[in-house]
C-alpha atoms as a PDB file:
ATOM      1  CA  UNK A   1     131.126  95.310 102.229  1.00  0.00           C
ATOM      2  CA  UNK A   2     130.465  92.437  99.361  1.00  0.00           C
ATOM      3  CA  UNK A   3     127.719  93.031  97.008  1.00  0.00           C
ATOM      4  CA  UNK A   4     125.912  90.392  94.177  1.00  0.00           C
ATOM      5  CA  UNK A   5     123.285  91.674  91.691  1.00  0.00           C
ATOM      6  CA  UNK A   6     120.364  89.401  91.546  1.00  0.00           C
ATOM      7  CA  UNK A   7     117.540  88.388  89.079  1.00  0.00           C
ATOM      8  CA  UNK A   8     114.592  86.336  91.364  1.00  0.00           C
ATOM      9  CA  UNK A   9     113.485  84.108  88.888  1.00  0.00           C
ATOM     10  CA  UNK A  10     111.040  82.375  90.514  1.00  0.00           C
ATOM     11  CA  UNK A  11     107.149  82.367  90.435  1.00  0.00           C
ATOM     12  CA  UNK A  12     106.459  84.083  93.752  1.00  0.00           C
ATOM     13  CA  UNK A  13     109.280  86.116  94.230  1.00  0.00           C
ATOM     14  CA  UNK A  14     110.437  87.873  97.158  1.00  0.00           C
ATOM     15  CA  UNK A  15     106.647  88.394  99.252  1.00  0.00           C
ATOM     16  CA  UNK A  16     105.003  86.255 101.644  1.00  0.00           C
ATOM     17  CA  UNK A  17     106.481  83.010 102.893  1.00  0.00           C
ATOM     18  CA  UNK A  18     109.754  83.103 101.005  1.00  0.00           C
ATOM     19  CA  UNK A  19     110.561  86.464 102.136  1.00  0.00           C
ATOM     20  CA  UNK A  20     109.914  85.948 106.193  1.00  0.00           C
ATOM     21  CA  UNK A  21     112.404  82.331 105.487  1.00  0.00           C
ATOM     22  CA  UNK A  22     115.190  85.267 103.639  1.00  0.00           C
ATOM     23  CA  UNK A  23     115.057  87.496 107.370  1.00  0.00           C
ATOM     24  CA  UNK A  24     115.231  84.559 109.611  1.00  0.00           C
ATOM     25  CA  UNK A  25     118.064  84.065 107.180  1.00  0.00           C
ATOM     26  CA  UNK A  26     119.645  86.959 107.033  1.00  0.00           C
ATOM     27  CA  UNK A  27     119.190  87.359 111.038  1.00  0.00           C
ATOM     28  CA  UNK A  28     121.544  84.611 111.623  1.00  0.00           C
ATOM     29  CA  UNK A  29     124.619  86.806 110.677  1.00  0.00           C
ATOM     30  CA  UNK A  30     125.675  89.741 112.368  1.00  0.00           C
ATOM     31  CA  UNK A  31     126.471  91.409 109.258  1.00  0.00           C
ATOM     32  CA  UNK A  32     124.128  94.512 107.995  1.00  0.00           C
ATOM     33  CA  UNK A  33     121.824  93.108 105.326  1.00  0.00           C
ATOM     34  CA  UNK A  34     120.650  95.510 102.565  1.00  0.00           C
ATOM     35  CA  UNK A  35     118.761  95.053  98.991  1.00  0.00           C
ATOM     36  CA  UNK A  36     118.707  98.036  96.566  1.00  0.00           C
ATOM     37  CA  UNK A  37     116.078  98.126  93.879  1.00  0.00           C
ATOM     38  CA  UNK A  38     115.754 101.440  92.061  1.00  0.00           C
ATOM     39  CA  UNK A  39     117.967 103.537  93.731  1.00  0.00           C
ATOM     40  CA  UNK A  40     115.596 102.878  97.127  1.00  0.00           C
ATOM     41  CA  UNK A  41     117.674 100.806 100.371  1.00  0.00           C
ATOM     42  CA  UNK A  42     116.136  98.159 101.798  1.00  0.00           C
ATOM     43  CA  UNK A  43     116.728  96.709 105.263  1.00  0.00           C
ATOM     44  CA  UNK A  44     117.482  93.596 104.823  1.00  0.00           C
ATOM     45  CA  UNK A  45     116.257  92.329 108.198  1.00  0.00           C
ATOM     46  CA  UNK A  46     112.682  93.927 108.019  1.00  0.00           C
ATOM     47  CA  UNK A  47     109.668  92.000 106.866  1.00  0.00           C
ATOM     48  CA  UNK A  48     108.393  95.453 106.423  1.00  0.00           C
ATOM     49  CA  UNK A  49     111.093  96.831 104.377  1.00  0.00           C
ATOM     50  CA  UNK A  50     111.386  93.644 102.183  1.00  0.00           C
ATOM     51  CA  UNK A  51     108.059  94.042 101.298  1.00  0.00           C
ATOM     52  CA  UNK A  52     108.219  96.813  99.957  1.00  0.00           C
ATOM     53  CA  UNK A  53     110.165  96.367  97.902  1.00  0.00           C
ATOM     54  CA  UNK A  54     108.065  94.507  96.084  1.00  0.00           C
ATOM     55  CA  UNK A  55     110.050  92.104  94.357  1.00  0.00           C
ATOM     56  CA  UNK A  56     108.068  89.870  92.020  1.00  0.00           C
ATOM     57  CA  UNK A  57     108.992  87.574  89.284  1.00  0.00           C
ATOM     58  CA  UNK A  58     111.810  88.856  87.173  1.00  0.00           C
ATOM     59  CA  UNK A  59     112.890  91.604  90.170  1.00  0.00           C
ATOM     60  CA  UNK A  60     116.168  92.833  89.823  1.00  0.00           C
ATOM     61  CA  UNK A  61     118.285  94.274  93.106  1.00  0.00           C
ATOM     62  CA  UNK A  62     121.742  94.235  94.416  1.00  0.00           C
ATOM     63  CA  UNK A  63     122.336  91.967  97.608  1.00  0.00           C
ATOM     64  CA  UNK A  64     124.283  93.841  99.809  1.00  0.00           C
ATOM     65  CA  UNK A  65     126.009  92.898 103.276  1.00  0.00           C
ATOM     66  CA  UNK A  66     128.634  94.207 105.298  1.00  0.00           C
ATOM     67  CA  UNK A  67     129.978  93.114 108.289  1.00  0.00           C
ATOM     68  CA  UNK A  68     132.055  90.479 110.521  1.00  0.00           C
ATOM     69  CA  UNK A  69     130.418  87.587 107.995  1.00  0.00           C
ATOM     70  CA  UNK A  70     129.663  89.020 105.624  1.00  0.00           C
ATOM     71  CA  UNK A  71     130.973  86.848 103.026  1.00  0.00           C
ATOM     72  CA  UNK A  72     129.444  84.004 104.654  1.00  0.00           C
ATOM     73  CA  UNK A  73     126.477  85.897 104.594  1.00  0.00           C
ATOM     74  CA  UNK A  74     126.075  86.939 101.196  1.00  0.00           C
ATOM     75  CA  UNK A  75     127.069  83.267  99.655  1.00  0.00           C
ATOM     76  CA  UNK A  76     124.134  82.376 101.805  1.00  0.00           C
ATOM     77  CA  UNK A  77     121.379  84.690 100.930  1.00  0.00           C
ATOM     78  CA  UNK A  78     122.362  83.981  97.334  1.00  0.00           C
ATOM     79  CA  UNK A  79     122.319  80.479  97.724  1.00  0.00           C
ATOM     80  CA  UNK A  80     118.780  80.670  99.282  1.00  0.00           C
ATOM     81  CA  UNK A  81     117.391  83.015  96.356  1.00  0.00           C
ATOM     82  CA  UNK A  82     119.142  81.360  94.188  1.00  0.00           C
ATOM     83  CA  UNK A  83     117.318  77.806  94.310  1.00  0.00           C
ATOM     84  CA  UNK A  84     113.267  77.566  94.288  1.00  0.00           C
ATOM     85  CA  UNK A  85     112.701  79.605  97.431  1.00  0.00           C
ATOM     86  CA  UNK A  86     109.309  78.157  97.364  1.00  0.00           C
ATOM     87  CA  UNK A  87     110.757  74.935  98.903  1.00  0.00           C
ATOM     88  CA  UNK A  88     112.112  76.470 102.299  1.00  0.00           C
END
């Protein structure tokens, strides 16, 4: 299991569009996804669970994965929130 804290920093956050393009993401990998905001688990391949999670502008979580890629995975995921996830 690797694990990243991240900081969205972008003006929509983690809802809508950009958050369906992180699961078809994170869906590519057979590794577990999770994100953990406030001591609450999120699946990390579940539109449902991702959004509610809420995470807006400014959001803090931990990116979780763990798995046969996860690594992979995780470098990813970051990269994607990372950058303006508006543009994917």
């Amino acid at each position: 299991m690797v694990e990243k804290k991240v900081v969205l920093d972008n003006e929509i956050g983690l809802m809508g569009r950009p958050a369906a393009n992180f699961i078809q993401t994170a869906k590519k990998f057979l590794a577990d996804v999770y994100l953990e905001r406030d001591h609450k688990v999120f699946n990390g391949k579940s539109i449902m669970s991702v959004l509610s999670m809420g995470a807006g502008k400014g959001a803090k979580f931990i990116l979780r994965t763990d798995g046969p890629d996860e690594e992979e995975a995780l470098e990813t995921l970051l990269a994607y929130l990372n950058h303006d996830i508006t543009m994917y």
